[in-house]
PDB file of N, CA and C in Angstrom:
ATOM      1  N   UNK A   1      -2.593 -19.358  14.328  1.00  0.00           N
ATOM      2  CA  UNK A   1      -3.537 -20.400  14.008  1.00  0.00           C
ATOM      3  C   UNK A   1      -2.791 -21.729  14.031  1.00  0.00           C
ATOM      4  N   UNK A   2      -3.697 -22.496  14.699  1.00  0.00           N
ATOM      5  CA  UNK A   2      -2.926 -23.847  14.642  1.00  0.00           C
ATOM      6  C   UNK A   2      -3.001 -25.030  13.080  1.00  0.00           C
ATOM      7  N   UNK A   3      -2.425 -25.958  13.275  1.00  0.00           N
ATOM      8  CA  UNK A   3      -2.539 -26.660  12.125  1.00  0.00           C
ATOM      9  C   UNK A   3      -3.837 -27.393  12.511  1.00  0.00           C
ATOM     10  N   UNK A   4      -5.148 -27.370  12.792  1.00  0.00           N
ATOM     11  CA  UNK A   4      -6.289 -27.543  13.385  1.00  0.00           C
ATOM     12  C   UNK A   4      -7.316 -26.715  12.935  1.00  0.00           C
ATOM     13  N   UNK A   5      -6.379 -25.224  12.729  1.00  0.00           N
ATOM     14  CA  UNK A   5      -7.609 -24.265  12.618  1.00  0.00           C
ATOM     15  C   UNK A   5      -7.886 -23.646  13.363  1.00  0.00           C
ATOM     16  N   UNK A   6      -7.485 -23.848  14.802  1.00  0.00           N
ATOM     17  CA  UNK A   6      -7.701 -23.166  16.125  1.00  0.00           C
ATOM     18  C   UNK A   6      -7.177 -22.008  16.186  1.00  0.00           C
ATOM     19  N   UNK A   7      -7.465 -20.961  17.024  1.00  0.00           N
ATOM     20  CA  UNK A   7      -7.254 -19.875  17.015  1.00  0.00           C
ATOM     21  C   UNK A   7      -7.306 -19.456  18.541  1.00  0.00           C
ATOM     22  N   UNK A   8      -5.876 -18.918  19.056  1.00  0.00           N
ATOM     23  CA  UNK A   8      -6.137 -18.138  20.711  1.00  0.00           C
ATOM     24  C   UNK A   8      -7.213 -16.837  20.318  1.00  0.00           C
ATOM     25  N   UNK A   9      -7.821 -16.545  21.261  1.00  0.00           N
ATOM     26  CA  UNK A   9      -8.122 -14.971  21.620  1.00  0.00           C
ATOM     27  C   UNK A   9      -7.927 -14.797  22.459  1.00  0.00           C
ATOM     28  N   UNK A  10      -7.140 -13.646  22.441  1.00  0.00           N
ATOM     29  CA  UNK A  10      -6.838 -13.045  23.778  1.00  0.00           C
ATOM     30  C   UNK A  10      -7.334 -12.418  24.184  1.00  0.00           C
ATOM     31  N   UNK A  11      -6.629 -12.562  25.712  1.00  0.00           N
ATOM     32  CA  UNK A  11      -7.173 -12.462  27.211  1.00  0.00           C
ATOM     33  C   UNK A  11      -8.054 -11.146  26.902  1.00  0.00           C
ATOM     34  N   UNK A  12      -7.843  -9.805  26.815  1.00  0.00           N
ATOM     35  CA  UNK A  12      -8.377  -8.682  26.599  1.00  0.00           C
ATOM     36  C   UNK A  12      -9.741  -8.796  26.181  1.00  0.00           C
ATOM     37  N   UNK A  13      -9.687  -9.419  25.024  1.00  0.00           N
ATOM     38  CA  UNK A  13     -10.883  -9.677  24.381  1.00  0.00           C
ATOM     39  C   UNK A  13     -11.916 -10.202  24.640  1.00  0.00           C
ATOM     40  N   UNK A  14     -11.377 -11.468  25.320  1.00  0.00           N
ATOM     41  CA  UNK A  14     -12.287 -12.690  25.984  1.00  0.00           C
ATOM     42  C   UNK A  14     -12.921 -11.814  26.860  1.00  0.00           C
ATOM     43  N   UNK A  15     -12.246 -11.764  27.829  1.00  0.00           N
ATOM     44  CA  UNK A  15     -12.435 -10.364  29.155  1.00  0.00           C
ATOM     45  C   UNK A  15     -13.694  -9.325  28.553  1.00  0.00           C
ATOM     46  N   UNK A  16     -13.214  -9.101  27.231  1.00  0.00           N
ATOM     47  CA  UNK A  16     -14.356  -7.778  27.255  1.00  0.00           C
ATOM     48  C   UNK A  16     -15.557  -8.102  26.242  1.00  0.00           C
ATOM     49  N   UNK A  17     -15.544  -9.461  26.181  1.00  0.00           N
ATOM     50  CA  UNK A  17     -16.744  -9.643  25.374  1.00  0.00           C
ATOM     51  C   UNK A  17     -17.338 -10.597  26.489  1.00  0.00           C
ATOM     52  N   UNK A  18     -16.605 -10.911  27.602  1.00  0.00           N
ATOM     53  CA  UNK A  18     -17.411 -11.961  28.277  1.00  0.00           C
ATOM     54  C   UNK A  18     -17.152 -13.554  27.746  1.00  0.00           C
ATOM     55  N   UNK A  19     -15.926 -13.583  27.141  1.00  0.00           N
ATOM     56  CA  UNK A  19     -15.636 -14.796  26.713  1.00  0.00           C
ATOM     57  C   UNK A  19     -15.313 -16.009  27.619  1.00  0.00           C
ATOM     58  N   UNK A  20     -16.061 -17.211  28.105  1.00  0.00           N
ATOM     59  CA  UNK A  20     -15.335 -18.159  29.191  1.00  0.00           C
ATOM     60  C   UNK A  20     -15.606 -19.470  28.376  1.00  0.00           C
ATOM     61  N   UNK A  21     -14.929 -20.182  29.113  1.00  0.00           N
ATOM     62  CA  UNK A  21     -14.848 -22.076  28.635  1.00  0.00           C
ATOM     63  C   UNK A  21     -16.774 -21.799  28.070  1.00  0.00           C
ATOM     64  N   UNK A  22     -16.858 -22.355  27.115  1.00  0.00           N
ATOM     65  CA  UNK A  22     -18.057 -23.366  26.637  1.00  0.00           C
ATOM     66  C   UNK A  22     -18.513 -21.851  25.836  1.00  0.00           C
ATOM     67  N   UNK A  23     -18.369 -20.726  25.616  1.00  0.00           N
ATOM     68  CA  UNK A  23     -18.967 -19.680  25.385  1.00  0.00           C
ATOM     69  C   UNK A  23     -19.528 -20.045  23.463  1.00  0.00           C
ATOM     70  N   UNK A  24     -19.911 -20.004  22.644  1.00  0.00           N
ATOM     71  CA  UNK A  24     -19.913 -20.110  21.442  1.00  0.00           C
ATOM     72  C   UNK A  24     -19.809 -19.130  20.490  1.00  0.00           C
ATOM     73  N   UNK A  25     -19.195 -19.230  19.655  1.00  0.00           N
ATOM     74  CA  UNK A  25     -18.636 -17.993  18.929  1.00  0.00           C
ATOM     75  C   UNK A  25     -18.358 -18.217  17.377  1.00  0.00           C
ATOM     76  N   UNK A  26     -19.248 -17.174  16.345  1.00  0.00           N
ATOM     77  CA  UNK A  26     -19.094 -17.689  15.323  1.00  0.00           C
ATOM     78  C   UNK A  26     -18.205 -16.509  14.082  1.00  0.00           C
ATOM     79  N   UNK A  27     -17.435 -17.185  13.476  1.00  0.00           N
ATOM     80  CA  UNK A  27     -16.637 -15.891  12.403  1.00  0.00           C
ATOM     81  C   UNK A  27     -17.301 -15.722  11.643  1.00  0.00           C
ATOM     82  N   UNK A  28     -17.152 -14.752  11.266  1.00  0.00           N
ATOM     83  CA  UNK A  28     -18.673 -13.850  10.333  1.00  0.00           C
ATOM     84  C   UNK A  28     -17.161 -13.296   9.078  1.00  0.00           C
ATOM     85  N   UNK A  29     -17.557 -13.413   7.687  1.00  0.00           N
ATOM     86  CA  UNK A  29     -16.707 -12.394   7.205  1.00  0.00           C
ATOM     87  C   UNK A  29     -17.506 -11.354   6.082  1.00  0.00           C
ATOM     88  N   UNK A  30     -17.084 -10.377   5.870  1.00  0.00           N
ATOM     89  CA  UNK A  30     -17.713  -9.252   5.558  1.00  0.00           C
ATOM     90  C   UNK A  30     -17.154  -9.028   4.507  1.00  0.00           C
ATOM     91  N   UNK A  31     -17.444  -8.407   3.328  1.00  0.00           N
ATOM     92  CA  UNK A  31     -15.778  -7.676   2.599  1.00  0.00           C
ATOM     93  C   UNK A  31     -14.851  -7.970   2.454  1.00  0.00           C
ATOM     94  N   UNK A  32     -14.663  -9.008   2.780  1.00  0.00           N
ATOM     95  CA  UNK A  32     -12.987  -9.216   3.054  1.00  0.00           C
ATOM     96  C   UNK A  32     -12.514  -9.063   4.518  1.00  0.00           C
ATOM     97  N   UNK A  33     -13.379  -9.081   5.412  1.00  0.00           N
ATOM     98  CA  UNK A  33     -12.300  -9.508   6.695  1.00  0.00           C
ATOM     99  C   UNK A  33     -13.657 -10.331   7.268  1.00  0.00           C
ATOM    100  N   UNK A  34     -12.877 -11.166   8.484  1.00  0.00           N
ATOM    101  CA  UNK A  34     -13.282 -11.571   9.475  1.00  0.00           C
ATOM    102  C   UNK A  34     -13.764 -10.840  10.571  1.00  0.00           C
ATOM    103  N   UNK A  35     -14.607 -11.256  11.105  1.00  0.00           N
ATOM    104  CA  UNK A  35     -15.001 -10.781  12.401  1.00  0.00           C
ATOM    105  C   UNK A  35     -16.048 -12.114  13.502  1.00  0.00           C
ATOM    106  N   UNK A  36     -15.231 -11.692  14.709  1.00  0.00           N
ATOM    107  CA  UNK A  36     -15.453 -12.886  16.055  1.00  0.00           C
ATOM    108  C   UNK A  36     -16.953 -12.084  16.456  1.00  0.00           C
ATOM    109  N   UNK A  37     -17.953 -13.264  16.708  1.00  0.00           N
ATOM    110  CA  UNK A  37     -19.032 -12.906  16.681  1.00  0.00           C
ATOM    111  C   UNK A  37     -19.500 -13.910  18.040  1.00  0.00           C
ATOM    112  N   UNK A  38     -19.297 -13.537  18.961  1.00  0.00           N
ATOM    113  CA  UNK A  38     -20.228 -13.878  20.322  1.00  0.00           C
ATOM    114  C   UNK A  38     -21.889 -14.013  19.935  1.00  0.00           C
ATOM    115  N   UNK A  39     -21.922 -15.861  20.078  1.00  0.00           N
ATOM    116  CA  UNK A  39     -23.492 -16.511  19.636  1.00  0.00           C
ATOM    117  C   UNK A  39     -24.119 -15.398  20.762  1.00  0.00           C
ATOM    118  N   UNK A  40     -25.288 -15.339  20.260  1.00  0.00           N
ATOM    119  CA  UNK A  40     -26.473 -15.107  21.084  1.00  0.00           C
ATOM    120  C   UNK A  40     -27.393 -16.756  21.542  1.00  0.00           C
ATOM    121  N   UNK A  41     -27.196 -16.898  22.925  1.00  0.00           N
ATOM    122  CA  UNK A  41     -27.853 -18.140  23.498  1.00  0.00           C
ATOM    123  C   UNK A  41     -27.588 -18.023  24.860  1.00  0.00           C
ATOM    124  N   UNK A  42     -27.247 -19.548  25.347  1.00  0.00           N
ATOM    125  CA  UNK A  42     -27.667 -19.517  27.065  1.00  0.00           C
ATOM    126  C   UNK A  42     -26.654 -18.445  27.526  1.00  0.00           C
ATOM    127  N   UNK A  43     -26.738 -17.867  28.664  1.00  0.00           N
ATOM    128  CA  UNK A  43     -26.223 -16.967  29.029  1.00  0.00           C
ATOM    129  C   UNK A  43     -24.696 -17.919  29.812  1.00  0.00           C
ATOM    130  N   UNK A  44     -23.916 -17.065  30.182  1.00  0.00           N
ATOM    131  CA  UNK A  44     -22.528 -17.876  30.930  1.00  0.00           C
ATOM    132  C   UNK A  44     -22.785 -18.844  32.228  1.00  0.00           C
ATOM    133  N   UNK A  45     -21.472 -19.623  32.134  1.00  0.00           N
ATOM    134  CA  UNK A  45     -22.157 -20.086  33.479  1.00  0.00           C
ATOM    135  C   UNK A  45     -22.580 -19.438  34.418  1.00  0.00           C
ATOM    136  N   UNK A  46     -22.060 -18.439  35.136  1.00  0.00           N
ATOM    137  CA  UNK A  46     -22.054 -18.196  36.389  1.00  0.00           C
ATOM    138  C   UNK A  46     -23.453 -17.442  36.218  1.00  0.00           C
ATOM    139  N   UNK A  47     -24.450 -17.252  35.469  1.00  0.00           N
ATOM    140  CA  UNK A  47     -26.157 -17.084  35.666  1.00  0.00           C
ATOM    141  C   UNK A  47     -26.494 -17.853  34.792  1.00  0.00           C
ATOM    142  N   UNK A  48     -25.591 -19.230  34.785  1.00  0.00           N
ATOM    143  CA  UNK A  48     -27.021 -20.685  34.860  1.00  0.00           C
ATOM    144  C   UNK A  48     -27.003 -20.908  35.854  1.00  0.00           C
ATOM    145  N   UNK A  49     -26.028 -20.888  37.066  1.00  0.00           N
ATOM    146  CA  UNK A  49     -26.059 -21.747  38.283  1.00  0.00           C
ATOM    147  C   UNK A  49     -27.162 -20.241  38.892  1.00  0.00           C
ATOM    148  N   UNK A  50     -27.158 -18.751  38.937  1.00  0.00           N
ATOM    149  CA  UNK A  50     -27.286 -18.018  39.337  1.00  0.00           C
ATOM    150  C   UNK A  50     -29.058 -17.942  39.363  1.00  0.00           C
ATOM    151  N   UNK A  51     -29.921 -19.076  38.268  1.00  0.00           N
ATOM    152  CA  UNK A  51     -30.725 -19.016  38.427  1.00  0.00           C
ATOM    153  C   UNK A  51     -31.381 -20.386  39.300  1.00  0.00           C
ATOM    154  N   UNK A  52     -30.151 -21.259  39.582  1.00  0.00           N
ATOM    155  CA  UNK A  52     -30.648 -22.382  40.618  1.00  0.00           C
ATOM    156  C   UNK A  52     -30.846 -21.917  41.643  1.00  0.00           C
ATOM    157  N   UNK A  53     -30.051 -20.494  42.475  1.00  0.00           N
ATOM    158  CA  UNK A  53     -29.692 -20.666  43.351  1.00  0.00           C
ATOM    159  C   UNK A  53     -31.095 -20.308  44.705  1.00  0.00           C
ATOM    160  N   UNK A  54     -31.042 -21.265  45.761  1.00  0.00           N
ATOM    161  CA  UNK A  54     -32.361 -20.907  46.485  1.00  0.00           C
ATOM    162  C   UNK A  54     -33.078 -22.443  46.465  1.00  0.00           C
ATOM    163  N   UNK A  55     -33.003 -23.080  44.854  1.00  0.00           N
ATOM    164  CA  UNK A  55     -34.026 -23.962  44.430  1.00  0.00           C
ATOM    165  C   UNK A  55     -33.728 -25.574  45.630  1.00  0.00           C
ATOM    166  N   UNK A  56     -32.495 -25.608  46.175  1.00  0.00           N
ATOM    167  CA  UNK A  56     -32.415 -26.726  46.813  1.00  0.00           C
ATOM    168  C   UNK A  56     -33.825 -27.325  47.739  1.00  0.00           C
ATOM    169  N   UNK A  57     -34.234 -28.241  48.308  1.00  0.00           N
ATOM    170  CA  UNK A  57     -35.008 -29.121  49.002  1.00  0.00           C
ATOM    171  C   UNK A  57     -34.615 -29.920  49.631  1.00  0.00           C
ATOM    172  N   UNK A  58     -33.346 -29.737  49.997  1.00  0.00           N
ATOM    173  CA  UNK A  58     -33.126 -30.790  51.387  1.00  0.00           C
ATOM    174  C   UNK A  58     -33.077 -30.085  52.751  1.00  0.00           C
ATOM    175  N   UNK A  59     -33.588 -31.099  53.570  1.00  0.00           N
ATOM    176  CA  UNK A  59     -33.652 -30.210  55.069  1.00  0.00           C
ATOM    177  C   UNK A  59     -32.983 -31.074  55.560  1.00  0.00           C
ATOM    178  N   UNK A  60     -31.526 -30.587  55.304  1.00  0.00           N
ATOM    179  CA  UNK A  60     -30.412 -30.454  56.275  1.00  0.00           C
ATOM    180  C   UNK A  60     -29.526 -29.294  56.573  1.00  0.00           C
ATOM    181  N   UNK A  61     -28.645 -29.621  57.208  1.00  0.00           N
ATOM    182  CA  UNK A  61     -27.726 -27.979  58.014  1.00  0.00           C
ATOM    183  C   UNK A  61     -26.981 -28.644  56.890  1.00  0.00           C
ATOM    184  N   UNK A  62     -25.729 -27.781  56.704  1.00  0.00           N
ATOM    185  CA  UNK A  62     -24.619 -27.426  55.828  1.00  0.00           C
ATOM    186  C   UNK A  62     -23.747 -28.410  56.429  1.00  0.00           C
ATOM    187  N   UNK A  63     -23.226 -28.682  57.933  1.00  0.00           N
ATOM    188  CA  UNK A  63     -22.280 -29.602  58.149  1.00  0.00           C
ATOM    189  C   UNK A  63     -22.704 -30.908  58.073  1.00  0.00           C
ATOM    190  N   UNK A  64     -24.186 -31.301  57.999  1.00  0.00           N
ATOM    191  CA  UNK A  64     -24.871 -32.802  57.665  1.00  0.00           C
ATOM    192  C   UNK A  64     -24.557 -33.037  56.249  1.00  0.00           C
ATOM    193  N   UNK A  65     -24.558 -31.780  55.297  1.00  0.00           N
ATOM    194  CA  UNK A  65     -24.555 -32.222  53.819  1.00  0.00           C
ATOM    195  C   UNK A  65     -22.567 -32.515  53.912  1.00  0.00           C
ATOM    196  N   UNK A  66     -21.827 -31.733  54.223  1.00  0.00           N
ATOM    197  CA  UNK A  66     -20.656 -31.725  54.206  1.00  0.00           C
ATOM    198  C   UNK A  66     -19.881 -33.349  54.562  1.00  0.00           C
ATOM    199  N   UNK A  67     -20.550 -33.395  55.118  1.00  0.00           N
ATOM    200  CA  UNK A  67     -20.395 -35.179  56.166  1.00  0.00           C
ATOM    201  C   UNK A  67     -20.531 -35.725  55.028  1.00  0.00           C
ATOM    202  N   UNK A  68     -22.052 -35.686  54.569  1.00  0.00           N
ATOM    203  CA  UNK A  68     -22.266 -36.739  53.599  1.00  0.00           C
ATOM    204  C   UNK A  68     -21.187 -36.735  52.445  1.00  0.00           C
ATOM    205  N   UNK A  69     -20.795 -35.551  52.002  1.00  0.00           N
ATOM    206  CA  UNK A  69     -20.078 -35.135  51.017  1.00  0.00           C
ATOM    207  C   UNK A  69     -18.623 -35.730  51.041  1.00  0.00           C
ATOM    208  N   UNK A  70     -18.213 -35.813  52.414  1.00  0.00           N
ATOM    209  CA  UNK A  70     -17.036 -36.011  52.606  1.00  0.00           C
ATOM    210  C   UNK A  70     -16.799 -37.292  53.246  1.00  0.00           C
ATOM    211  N   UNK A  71     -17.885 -38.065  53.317  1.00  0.00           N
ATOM    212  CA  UNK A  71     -17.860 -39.730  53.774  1.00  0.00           C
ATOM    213  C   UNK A  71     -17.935 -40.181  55.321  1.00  0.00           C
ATOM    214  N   UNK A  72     -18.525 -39.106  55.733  1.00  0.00           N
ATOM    215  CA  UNK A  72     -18.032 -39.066  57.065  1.00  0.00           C
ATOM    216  C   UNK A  72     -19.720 -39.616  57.963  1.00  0.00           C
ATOM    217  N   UNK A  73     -20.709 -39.449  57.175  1.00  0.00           N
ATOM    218  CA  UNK A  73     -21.981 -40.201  57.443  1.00  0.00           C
ATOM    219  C   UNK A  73     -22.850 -40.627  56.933  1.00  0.00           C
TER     220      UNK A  73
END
């Protein structure tokens, strides 16, 4: 624990609870111990973007957006 209060969890854990950047997580204690408690809310990133995907509306090809992207038109 840091002088902050912060706390690593490790990799294992993160890994098997599905832990990534922004995830929210609250300590619960019971009896006398602690326990890491994965919020229930938005789901991870990778199915927030997972429910954009499709939703775009531009009618262009991929190398017109790339151009634009990259300054090139």
């Amino acid at each position: 624990m840091t002088t902050k209060g912060q706390v690593t969890i490790p990799r294992a854990i993160r890994e098997k609870l599905g832990i990534v950047p922004s995830t929210e997580v609250d300590f619960v204690e019971e009896n006398g111990r602690v326990y890491l408690v994965k919020k229930a809310g938005p789901a991870t990133r990778k199915h927030t973007f997972s429910k954009l995907r499709g939703v775009a509306t531009v009618n262009m090809t991929t190398d017109e957006i790339m151009a634009l992207t990259r300054g090139d038109g």
